[in-house]
Each structure stands twice: as structure tokens, then as C-alpha cells.
PDB file of N, CA and C in Angstrom:
ATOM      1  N   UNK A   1     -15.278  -1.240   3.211  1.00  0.00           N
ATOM      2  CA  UNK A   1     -14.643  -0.135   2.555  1.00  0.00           C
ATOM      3  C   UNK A   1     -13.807  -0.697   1.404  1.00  0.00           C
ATOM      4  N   UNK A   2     -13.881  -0.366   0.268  1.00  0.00           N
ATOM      5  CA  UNK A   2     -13.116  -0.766  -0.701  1.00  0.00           C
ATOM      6  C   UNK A   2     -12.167   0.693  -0.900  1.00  0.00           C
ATOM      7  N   UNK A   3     -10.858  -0.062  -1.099  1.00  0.00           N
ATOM      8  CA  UNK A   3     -10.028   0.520  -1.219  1.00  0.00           C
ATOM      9  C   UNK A   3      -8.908   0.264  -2.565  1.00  0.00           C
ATOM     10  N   UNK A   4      -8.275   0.663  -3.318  1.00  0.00           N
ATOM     11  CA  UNK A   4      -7.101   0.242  -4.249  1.00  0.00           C
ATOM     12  C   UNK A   4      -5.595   0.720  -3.625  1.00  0.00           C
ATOM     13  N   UNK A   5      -4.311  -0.341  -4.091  1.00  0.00           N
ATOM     14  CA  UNK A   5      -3.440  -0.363  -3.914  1.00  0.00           C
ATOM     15  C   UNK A   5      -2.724   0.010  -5.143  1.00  0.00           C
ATOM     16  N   UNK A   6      -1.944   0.512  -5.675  1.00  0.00           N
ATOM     17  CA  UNK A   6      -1.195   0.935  -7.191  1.00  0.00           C
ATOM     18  C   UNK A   6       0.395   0.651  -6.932  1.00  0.00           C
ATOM     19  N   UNK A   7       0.913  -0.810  -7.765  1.00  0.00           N
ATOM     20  CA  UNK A   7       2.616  -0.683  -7.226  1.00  0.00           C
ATOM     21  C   UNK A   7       2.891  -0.081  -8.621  1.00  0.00           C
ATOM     22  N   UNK A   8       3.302   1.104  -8.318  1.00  0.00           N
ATOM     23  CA  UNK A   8       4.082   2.403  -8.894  1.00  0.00           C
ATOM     24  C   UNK A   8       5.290   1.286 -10.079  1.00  0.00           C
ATOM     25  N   UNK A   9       5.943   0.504  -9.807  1.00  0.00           N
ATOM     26  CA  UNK A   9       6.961   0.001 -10.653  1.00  0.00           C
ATOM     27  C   UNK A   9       6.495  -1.208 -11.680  1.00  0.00           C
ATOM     28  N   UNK A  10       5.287  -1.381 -11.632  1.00  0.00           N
ATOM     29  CA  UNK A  10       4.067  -2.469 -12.261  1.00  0.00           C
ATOM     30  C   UNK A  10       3.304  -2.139 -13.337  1.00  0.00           C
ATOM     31  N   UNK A  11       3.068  -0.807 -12.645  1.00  0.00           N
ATOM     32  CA  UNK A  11       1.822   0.116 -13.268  1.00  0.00           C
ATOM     33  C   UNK A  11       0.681  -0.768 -13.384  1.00  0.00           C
ATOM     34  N   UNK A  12       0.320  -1.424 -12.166  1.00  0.00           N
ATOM     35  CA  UNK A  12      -1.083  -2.422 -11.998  1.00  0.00           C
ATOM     36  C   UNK A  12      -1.158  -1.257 -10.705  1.00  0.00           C
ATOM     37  N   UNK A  13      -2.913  -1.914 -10.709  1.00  0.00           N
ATOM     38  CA  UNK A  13      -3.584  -1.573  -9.340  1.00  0.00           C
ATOM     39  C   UNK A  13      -4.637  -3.007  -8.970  1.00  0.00           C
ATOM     40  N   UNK A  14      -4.743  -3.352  -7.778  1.00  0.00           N
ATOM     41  CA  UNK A  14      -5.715  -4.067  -7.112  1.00  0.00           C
ATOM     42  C   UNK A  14      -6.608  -3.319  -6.287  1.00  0.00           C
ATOM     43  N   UNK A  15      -7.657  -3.879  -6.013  1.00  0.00           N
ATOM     44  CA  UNK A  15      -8.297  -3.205  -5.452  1.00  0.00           C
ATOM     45  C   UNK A  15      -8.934  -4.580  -4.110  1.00  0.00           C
ATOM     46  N   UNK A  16      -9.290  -3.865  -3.208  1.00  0.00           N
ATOM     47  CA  UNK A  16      -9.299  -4.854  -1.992  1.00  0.00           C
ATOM     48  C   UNK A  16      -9.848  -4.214  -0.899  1.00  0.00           C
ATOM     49  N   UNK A  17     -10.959  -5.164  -0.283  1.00  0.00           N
ATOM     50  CA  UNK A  17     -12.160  -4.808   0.546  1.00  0.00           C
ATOM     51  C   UNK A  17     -11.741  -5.097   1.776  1.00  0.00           C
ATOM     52  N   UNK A  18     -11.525  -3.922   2.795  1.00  0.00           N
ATOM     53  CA  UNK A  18     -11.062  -3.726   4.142  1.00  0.00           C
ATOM     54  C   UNK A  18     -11.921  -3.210   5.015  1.00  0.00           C
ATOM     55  N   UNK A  19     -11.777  -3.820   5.978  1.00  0.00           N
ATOM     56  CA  UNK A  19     -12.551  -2.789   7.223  1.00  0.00           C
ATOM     57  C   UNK A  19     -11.781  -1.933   7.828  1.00  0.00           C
ATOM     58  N   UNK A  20     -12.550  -0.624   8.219  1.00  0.00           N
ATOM     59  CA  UNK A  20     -11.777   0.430   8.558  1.00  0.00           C
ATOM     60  C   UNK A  20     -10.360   0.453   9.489  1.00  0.00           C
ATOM     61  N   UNK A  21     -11.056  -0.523  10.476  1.00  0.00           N
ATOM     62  CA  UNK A  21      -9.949  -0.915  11.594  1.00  0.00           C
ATOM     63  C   UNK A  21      -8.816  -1.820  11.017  1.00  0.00           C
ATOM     64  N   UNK A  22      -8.764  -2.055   9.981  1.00  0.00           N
ATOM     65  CA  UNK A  22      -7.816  -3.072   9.181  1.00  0.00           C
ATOM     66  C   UNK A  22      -6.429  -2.203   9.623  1.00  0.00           C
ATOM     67  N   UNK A  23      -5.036  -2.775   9.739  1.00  0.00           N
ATOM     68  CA  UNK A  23      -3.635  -2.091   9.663  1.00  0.00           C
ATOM     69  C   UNK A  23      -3.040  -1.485   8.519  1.00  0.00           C
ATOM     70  N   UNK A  24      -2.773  -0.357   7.711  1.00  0.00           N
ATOM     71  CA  UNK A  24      -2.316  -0.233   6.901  1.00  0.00           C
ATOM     72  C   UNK A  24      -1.229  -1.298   6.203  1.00  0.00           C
ATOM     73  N   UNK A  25      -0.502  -1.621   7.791  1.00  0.00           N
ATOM     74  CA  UNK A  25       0.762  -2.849   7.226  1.00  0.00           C
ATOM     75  C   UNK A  25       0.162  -4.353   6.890  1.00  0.00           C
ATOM     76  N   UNK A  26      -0.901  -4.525   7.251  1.00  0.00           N
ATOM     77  CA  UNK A  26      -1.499  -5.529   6.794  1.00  0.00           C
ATOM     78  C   UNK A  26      -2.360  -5.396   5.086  1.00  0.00           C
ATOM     79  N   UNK A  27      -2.934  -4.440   5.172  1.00  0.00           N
ATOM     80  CA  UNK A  27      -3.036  -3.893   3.979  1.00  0.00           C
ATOM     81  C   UNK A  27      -1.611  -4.225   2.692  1.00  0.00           C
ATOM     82  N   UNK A  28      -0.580  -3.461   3.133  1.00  0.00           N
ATOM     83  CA  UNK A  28       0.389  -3.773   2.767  1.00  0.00           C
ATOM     84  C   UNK A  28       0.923  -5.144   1.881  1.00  0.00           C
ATOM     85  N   UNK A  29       0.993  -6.117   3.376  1.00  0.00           N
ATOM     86  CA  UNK A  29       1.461  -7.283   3.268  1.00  0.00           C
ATOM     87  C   UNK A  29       0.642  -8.116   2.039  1.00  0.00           C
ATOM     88  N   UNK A  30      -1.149  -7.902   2.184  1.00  0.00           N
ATOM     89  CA  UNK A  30      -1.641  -8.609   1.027  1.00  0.00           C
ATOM     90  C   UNK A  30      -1.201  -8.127  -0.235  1.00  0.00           C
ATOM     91  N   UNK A  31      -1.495  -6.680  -0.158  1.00  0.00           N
ATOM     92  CA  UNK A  31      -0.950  -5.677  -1.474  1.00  0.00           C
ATOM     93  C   UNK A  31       0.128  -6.734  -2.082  1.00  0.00           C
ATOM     94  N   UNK A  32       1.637  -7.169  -1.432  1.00  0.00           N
ATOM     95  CA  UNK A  32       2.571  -7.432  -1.996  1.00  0.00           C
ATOM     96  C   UNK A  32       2.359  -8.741  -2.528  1.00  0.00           C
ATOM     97  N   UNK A  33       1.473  -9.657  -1.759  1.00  0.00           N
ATOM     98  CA  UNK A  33       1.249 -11.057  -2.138  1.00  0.00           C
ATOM     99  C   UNK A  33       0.144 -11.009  -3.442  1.00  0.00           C
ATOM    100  N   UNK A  34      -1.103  -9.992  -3.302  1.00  0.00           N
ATOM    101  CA  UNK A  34      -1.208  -9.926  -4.848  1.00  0.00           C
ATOM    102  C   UNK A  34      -1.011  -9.522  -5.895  1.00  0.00           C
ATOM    103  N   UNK A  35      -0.114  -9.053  -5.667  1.00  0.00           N
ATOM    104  CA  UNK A  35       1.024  -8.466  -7.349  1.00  0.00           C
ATOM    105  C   UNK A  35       2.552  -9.551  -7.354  1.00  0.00           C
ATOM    106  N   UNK A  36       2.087 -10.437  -6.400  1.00  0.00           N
ATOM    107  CA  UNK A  36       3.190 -11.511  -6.874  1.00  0.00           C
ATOM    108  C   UNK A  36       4.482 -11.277  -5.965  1.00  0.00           C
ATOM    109  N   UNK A  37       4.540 -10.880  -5.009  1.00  0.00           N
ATOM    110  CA  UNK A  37       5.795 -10.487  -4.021  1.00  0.00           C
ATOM    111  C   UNK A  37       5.716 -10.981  -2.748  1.00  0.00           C
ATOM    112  N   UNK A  38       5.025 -11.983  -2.743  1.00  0.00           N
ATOM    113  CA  UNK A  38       4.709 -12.372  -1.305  1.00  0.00           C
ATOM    114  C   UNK A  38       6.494 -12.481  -0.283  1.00  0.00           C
ATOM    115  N   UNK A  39       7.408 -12.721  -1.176  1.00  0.00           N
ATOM    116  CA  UNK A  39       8.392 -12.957  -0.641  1.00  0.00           C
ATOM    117  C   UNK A  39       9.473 -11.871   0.045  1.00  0.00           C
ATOM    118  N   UNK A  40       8.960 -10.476  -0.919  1.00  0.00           N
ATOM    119  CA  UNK A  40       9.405  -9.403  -0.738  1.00  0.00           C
ATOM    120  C   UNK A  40       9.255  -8.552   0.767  1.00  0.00           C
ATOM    121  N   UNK A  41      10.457  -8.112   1.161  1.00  0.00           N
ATOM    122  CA  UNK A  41       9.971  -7.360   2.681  1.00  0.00           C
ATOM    123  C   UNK A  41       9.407  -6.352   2.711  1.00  0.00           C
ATOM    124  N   UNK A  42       8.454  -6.327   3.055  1.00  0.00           N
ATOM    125  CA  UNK A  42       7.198  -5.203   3.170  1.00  0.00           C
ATOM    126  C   UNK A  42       8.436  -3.798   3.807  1.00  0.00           C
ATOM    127  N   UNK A  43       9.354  -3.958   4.437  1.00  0.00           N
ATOM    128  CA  UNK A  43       9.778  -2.759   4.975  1.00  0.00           C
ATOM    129  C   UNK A  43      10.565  -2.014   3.438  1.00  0.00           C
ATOM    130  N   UNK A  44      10.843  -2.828   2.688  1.00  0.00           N
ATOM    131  CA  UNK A  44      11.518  -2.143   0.914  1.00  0.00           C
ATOM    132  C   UNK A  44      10.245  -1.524   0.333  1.00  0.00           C
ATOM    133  N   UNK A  45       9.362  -0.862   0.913  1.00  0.00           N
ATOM    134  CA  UNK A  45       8.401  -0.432  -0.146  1.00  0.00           C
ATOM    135  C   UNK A  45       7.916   0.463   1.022  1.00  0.00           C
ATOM    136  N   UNK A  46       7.769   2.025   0.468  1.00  0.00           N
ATOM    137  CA  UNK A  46       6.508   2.626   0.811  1.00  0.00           C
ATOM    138  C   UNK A  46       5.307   2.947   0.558  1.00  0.00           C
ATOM    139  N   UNK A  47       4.185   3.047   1.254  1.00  0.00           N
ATOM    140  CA  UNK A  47       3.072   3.222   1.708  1.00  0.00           C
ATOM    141  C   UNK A  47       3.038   4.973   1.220  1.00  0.00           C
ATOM    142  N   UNK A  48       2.043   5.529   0.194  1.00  0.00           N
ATOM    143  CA  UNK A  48       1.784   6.616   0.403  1.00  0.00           C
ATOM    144  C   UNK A  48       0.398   6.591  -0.274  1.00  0.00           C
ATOM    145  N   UNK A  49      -0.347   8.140   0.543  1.00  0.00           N
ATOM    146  CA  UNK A  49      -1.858   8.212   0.550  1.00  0.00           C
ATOM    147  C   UNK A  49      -1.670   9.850   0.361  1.00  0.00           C
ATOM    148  N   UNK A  50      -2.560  10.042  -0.956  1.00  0.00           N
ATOM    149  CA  UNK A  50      -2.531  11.968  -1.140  1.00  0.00           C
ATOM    150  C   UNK A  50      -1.525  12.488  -1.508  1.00  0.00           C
ATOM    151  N   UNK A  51      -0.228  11.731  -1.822  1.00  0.00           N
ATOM    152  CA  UNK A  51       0.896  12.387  -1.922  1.00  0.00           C
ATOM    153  C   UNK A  51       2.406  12.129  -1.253  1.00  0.00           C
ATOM    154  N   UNK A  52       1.277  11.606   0.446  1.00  0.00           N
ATOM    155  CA  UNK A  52       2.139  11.999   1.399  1.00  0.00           C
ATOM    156  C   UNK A  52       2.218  10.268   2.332  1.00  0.00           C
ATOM    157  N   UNK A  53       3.492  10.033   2.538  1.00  0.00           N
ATOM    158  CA  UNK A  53       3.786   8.551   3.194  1.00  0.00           C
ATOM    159  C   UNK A  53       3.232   8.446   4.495  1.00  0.00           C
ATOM    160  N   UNK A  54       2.864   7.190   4.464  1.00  0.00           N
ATOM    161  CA  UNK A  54       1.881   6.842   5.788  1.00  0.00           C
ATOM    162  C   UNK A  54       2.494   6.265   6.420  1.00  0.00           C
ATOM    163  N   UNK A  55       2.945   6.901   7.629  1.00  0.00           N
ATOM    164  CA  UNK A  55       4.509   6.981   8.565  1.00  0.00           C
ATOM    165  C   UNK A  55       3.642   6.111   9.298  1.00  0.00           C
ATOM    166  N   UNK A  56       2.682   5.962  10.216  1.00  0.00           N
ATOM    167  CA  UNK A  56       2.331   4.880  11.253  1.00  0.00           C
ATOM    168  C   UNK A  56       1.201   3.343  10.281  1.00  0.00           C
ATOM    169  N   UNK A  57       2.124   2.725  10.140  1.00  0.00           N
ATOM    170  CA  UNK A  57       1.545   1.618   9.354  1.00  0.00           C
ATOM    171  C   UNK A  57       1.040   0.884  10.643  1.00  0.00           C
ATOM    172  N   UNK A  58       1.335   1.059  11.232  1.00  0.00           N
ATOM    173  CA  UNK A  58       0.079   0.272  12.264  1.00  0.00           C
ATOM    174  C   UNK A  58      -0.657   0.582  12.907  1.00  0.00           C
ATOM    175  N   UNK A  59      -1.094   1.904  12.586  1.00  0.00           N
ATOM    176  CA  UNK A  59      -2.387   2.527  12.347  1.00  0.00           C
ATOM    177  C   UNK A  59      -3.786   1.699  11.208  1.00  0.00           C
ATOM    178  N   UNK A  60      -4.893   1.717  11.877  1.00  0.00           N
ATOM    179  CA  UNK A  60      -6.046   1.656  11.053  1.00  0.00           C
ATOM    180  C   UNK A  60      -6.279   2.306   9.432  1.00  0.00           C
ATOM    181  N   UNK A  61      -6.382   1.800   8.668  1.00  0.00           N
ATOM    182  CA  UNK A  61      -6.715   2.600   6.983  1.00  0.00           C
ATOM    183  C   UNK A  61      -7.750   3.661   7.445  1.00  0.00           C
ATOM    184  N   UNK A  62      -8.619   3.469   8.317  1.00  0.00           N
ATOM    185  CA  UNK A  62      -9.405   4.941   8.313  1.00  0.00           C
ATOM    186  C   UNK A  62      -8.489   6.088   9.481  1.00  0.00           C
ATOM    187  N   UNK A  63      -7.808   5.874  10.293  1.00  0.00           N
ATOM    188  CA  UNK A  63      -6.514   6.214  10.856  1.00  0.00           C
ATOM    189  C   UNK A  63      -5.590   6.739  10.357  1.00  0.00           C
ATOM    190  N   UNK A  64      -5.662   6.610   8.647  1.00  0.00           N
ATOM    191  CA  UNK A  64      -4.843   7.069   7.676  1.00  0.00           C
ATOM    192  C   UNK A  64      -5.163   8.227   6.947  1.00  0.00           C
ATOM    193  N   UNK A  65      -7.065   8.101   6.620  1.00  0.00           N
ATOM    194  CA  UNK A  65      -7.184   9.158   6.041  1.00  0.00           C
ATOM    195  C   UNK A  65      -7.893   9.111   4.879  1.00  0.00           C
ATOM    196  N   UNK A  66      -7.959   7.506   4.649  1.00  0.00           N
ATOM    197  CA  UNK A  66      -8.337   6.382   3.300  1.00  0.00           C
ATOM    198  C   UNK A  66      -9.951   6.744   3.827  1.00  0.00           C
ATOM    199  N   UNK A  67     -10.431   7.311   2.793  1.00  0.00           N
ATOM    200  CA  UNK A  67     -12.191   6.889   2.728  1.00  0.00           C
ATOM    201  C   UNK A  67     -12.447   5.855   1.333  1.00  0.00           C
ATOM    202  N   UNK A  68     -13.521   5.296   1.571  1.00  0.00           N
ATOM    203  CA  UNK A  68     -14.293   4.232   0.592  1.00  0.00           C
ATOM    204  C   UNK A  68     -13.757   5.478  -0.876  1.00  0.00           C
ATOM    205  N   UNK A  69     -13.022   4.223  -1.914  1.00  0.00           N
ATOM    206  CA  UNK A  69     -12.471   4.460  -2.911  1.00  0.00           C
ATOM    207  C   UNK A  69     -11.296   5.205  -2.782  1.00  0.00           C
ATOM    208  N   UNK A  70     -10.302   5.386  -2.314  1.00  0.00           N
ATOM    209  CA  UNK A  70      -9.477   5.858  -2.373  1.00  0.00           C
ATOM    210  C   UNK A  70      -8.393   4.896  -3.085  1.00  0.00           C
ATOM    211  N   UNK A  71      -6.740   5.327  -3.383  1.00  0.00           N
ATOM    212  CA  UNK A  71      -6.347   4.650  -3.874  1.00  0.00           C
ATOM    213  C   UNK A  71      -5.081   5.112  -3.415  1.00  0.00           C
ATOM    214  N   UNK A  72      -3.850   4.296  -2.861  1.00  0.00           N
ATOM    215  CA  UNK A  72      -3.165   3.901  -1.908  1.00  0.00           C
ATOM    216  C   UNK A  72      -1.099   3.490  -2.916  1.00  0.00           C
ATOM    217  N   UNK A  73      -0.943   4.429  -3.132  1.00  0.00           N
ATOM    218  CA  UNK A  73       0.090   4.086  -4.066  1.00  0.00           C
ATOM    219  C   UNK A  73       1.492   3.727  -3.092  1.00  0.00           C
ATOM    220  N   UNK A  74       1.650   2.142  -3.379  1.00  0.00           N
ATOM    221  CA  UNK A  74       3.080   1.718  -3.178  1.00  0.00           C
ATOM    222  C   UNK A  74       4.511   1.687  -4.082  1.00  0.00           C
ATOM    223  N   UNK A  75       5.692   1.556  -3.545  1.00  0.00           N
ATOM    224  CA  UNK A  75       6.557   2.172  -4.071  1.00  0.00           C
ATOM    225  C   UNK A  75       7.542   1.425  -3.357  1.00  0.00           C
ATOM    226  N   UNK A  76       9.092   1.528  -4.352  1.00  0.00           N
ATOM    227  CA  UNK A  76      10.102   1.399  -3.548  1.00  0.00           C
ATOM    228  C   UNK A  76      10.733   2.460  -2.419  1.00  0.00           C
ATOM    229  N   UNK A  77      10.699   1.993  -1.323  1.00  0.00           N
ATOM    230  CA  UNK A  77      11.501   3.119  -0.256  1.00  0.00           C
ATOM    231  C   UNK A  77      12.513   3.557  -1.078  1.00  0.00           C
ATOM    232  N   UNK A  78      13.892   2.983  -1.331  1.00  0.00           N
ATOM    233  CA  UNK A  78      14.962   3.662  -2.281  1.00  0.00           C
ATOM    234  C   UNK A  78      15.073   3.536  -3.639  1.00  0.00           C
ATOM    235  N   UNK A  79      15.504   4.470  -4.225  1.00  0.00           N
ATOM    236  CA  UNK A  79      15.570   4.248  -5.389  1.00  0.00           C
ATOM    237  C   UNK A  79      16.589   3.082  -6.068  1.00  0.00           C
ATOM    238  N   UNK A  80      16.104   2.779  -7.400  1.00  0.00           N
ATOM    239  CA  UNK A  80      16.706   1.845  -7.789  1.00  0.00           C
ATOM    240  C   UNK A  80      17.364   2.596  -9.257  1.00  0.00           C
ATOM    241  N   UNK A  81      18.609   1.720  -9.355  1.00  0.00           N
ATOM    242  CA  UNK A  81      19.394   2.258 -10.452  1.00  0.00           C
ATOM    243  C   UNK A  81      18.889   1.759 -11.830  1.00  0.00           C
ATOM    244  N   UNK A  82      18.911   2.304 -13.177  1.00  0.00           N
ATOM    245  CA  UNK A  82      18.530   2.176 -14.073  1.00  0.00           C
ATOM    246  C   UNK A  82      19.820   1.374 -15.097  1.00  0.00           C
ATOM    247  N   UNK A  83      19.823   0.018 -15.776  1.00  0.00           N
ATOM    248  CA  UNK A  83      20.482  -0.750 -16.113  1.00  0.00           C
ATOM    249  C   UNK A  83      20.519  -0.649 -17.446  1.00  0.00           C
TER     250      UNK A  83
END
């Protein structure tokens, strides 16, 4: 299943070949290591699919709702102040 990830504060997308049974939070975790954040805590960023945040990350990507091509937009959980 190919799927894309979009970090919302980048304005990049990757795209990355999962099997259905894959974890969303694992999903995740690569997401952050290939846009360069490997260091970053996966719990500072949300997970949203359709609109709407994907509350059980350790749930399966097809568990989520993700079919082949979909695209998976991450984000900061809180907002950040503008400098």
C-alpha cells in the first residue's frame, strides 16, 4: 500500500510503502526521521487522516481508514507562537 505523509510546517510530503497491518505510530516515527526529525518526540505532532486525528496510533493504517494513495497530514499537537 503506498501511502503519503505531508508535515504541514515543511510544506514537503513523502511518500512511503506500508503494509496494511503496519502501526500508524510507526508510520509516524519513520515520517519524522524522513523529513529530518528523527530526534523529535513523535508524541509533539499529530497524526490526521480526512480532516480528522487518528486518536488510536496503534492501530493498523488500514485500521485507520488509509486506502492505497491516501495522504496522511502531520502537524504540531500545539500551536506554536509566531516570532
Amino acid at each position: 500500500m503506498n501511502v503519503r505523509v505531508q508535515l504541514l510546517e515543511r510544506w514537503d510530503r513523502k511518500a512511503f510503502d506500508v503494509r496494511p497491518e503496519t502501526p500508524v505510530a510507526t508510520l509516524k516515527r519513520d515520517a519524522l526521521a524522513a523529513f529530518g526529525l528523527a530526534d523529535a518526540a513523535p508524541s509533539d505532532y499529530v497524526v490526521k487522516l480526512r480532516g480528522w486525528e487518528v486518536l488510536g496510533e496503534q492501530g493498523s493504517v488500514a485500521e485507520s481508514g488509509a486506502r492505497d494513495g491516501s495522504t496522511y497530514l502531520m502537524t504540531y499537537r500545539r500551536r506554536r507562537p509566531v516570532r
